[in-house]
PDB file of N, CA and C in Angstrom:
ATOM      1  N   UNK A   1       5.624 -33.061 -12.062  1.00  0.00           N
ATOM      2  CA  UNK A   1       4.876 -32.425 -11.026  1.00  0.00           C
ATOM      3  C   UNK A   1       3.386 -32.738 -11.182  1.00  0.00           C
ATOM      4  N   UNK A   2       2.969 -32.487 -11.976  1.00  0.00           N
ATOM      5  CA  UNK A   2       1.368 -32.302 -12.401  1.00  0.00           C
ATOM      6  C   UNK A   2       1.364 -33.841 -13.343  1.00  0.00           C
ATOM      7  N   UNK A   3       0.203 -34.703 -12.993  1.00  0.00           N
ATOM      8  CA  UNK A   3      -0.275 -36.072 -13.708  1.00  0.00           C
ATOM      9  C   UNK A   3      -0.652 -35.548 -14.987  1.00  0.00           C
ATOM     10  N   UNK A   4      -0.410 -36.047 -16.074  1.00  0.00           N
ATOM     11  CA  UNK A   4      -1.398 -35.566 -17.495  1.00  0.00           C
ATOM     12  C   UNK A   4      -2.913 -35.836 -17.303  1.00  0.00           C
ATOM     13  N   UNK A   5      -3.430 -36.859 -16.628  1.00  0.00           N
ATOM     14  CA  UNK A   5      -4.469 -37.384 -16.320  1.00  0.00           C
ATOM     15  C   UNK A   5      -5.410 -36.675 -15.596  1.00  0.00           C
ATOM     16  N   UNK A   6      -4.539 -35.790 -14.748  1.00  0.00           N
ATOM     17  CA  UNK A   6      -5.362 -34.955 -13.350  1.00  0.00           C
ATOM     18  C   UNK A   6      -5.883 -33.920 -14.004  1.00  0.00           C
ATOM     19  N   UNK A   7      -7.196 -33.580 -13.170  1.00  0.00           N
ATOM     20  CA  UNK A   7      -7.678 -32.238 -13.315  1.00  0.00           C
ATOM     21  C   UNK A   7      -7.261 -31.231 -12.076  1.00  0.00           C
ATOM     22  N   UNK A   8      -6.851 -30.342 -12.939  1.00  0.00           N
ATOM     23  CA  UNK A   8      -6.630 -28.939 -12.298  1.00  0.00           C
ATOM     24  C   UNK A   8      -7.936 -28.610 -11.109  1.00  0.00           C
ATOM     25  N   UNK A   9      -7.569 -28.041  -9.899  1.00  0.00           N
ATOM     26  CA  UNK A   9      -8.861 -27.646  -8.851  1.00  0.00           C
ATOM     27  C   UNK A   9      -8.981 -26.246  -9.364  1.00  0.00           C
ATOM     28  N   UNK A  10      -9.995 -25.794  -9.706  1.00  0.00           N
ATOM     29  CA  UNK A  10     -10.497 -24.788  -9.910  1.00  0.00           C
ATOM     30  C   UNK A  10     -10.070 -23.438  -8.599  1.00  0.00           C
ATOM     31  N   UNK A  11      -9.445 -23.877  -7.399  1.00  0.00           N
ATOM     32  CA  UNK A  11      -8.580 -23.317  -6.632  1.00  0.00           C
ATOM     33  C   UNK A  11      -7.706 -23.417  -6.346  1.00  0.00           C
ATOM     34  N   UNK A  12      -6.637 -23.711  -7.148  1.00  0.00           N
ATOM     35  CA  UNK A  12      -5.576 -24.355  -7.346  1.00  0.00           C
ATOM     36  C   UNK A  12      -4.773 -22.603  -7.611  1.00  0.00           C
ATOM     37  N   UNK A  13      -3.592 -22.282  -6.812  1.00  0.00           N
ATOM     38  CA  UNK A  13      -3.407 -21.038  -7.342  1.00  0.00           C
ATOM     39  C   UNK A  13      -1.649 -21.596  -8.104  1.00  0.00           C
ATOM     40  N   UNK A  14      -2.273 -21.205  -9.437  1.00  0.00           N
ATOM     41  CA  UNK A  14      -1.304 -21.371 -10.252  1.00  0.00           C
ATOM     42  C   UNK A  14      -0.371 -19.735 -11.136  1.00  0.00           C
ATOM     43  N   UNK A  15       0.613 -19.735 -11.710  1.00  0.00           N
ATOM     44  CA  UNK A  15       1.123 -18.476 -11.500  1.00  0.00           C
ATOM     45  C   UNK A  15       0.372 -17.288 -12.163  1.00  0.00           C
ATOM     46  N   UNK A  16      -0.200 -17.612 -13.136  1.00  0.00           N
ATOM     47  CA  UNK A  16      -1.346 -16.595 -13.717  1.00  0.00           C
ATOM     48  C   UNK A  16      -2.492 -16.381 -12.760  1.00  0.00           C
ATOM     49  N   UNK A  17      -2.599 -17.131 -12.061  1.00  0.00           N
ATOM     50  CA  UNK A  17      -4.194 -17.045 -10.777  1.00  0.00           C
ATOM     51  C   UNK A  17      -3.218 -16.059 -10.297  1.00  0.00           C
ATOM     52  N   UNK A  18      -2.251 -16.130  -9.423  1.00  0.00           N
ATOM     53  CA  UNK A  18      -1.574 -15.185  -8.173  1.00  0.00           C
ATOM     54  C   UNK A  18      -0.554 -13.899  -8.935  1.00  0.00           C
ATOM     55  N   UNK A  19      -0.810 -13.683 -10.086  1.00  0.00           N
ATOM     56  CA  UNK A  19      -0.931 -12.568 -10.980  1.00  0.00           C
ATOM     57  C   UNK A  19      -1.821 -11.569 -11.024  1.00  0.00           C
ATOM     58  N   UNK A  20      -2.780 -12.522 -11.247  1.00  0.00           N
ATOM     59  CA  UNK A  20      -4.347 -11.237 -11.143  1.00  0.00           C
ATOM     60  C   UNK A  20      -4.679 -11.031  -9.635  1.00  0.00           C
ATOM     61  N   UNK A  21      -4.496 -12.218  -9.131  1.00  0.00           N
ATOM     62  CA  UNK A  21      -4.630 -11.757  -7.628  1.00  0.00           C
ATOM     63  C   UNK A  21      -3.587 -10.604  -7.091  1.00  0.00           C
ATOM     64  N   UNK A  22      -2.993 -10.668  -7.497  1.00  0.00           N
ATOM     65  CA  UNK A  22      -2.121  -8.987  -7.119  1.00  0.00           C
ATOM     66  C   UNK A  22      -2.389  -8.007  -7.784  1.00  0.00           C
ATOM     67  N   UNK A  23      -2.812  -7.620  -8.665  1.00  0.00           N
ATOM     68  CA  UNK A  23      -3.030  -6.660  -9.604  1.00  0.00           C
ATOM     69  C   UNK A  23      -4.691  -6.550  -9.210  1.00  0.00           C
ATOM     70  N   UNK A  24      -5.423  -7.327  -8.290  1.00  0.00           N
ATOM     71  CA  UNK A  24      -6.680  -7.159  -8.188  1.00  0.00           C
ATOM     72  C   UNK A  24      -6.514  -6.285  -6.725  1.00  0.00           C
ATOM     73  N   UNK A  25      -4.989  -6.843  -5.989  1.00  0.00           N
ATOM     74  CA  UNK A  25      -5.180  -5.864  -4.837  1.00  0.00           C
ATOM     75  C   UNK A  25      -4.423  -4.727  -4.782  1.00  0.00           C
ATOM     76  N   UNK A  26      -3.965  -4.488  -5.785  1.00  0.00           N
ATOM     77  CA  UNK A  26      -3.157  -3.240  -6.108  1.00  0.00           C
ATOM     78  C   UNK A  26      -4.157  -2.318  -6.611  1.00  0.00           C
ATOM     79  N   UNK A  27      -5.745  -2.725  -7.666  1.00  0.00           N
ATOM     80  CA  UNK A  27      -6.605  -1.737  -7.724  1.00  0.00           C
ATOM     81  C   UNK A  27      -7.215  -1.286  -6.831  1.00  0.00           C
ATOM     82  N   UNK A  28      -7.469  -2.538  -5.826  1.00  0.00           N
ATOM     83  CA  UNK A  28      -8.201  -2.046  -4.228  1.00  0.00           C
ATOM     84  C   UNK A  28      -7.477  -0.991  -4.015  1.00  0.00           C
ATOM     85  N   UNK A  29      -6.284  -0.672  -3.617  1.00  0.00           N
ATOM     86  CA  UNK A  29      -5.157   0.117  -2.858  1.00  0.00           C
ATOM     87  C   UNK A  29      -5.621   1.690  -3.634  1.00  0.00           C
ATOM     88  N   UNK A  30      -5.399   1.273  -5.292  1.00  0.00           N
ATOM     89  CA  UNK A  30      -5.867   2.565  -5.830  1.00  0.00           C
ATOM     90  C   UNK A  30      -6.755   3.301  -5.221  1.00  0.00           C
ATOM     91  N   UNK A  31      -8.153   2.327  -5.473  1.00  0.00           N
ATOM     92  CA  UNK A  31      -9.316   2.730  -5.125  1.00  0.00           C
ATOM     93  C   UNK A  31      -9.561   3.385  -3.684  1.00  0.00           C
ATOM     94  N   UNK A  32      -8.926   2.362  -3.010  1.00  0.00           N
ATOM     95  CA  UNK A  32      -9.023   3.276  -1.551  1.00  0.00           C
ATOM     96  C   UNK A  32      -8.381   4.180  -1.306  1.00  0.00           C
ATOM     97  N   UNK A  33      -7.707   4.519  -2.009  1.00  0.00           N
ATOM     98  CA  UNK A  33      -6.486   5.760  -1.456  1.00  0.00           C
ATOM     99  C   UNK A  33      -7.083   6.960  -2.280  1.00  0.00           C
ATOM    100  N   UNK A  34      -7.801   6.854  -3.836  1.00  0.00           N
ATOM    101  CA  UNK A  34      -8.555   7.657  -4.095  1.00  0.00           C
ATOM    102  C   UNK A  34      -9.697   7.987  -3.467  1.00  0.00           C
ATOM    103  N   UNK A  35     -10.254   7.072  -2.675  1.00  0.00           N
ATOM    104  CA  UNK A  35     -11.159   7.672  -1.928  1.00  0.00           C
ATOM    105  C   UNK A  35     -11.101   8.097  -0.822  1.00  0.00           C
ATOM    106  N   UNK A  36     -10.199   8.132   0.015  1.00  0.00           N
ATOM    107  CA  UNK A  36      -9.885   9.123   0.920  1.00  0.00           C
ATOM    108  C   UNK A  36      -9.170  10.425   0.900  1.00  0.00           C
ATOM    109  N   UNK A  37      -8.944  10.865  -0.717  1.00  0.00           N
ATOM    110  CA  UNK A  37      -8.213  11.984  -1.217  1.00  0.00           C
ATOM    111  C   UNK A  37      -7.447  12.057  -1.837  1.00  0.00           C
ATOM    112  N   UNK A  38      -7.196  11.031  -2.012  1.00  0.00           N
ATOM    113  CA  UNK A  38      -5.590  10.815  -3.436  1.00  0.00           C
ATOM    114  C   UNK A  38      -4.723  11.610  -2.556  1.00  0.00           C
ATOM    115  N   UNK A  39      -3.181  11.819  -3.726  1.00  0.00           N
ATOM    116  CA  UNK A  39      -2.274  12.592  -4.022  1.00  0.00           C
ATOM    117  C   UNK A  39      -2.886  13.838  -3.138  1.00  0.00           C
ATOM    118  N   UNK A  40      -3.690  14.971  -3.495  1.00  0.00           N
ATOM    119  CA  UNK A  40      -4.309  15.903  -3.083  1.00  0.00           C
ATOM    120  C   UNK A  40      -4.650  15.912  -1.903  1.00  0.00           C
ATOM    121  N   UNK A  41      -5.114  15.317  -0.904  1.00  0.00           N
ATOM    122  CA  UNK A  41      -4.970  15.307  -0.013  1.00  0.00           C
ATOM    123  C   UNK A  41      -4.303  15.470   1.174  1.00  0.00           C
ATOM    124  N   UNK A  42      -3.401  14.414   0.617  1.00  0.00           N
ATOM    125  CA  UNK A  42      -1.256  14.452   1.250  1.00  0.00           C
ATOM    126  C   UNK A  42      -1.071  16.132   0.667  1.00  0.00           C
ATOM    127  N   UNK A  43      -1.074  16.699  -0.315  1.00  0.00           N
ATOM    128  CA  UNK A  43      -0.312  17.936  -0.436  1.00  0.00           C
ATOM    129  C   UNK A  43      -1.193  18.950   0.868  1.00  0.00           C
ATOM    130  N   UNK A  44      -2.522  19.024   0.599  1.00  0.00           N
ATOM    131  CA  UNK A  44      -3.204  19.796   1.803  1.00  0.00           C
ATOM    132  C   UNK A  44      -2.792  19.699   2.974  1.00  0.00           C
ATOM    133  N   UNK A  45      -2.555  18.474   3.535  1.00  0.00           N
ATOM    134  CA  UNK A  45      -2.144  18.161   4.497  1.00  0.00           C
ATOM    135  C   UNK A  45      -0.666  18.380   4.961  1.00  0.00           C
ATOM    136  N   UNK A  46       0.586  18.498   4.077  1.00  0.00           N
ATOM    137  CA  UNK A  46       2.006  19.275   4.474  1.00  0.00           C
ATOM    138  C   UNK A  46       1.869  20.148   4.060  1.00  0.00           C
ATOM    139  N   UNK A  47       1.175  21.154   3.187  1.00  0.00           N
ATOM    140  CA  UNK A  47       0.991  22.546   3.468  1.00  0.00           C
ATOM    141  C   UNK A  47       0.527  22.811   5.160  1.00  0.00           C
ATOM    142  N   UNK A  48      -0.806  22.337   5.432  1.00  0.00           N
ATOM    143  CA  UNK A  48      -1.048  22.360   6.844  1.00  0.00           C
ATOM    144  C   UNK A  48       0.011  22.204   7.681  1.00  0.00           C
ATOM    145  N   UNK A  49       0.733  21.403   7.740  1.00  0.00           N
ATOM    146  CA  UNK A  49       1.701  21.139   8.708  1.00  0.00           C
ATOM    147  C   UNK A  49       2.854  21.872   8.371  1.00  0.00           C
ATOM    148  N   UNK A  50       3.395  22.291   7.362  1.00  0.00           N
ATOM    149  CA  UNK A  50       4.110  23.814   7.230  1.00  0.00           C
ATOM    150  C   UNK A  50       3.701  25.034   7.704  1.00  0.00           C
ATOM    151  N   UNK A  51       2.300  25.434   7.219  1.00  0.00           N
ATOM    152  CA  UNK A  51       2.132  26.599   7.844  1.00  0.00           C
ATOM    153  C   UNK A  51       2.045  26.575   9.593  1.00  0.00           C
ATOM    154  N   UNK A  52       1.623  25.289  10.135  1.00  0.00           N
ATOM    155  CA  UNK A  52       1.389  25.152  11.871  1.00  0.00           C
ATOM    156  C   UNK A  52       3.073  25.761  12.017  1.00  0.00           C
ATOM    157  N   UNK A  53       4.075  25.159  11.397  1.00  0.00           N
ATOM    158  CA  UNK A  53       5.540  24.986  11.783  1.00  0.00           C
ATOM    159  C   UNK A  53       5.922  26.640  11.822  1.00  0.00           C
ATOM    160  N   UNK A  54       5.362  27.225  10.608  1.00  0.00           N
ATOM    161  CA  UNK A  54       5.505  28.780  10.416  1.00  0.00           C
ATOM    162  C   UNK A  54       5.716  29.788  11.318  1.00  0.00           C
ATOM    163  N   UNK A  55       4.111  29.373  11.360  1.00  0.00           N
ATOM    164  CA  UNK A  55       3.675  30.483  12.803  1.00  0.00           C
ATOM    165  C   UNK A  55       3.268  29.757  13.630  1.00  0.00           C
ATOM    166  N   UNK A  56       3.956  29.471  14.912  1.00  0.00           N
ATOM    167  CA  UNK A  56       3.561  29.053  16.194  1.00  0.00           C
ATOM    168  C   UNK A  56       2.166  29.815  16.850  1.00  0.00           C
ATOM    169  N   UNK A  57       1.398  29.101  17.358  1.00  0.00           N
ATOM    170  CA  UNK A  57       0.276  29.524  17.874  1.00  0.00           C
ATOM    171  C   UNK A  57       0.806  30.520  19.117  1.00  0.00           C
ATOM    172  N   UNK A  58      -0.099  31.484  19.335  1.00  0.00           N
ATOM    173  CA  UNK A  58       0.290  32.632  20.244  1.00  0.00           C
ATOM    174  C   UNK A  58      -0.484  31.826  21.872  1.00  0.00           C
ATOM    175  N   UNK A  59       0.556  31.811  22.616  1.00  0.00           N
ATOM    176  CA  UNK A  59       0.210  31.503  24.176  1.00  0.00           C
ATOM    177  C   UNK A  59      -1.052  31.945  24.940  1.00  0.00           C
ATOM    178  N   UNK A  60      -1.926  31.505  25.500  1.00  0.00           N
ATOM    179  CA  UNK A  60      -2.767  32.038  25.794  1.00  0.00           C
ATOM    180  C   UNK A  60      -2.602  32.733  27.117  1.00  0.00           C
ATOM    181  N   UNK A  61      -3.510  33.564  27.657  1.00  0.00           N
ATOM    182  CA  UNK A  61      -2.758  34.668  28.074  1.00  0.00           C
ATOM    183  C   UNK A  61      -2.944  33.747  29.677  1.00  0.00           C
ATOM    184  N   UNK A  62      -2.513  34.233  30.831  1.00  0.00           N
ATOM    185  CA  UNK A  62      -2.436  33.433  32.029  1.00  0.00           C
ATOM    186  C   UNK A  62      -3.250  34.260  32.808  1.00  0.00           C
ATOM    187  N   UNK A  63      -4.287  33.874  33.363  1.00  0.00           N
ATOM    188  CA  UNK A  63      -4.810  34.600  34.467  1.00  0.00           C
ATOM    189  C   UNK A  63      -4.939  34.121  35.344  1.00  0.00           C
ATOM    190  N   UNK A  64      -5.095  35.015  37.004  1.00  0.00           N
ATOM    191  CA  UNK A  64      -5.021  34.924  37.985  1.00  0.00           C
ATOM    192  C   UNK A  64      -6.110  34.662  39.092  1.00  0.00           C
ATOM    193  N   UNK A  65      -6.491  34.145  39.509  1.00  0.00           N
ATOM    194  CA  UNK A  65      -7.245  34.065  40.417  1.00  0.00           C
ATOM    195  C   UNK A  65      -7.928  34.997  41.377  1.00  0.00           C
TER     196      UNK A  65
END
């Protein structure tokens, strides 16, 4: 596959390059998901949407003209 002679391109993605390249976008993912609230967030948020499910909001009343 590869010449003994040739030089490697310095962008050449070989299987250790597209290794770190995943593990570099798997910290992004961290990072962003911690910064919009982590874990903690998601729980606030289906508590919220349990308690909406709970108690239905009361109808507002109808008036007449």
């Amino acid at each position: 596959m590869d010449e003994p002679g040739k030089k490697l391109s310095p962008f050449a993605l070989t299987p250790a390059r597209i290794m770190l390249l995943c593990f570099g976008v798997i910290l992004i993912l961290i990072a962003i998901s911690m910064a919009r609230g982590g874990m903690s967030g998601y729980q606030e948020l289906r508590e919220a949407r349990d308690a909406a499910l709970v108690a239905p909001p009361e109808p507002a009343p109808v008036t007449t003209p």
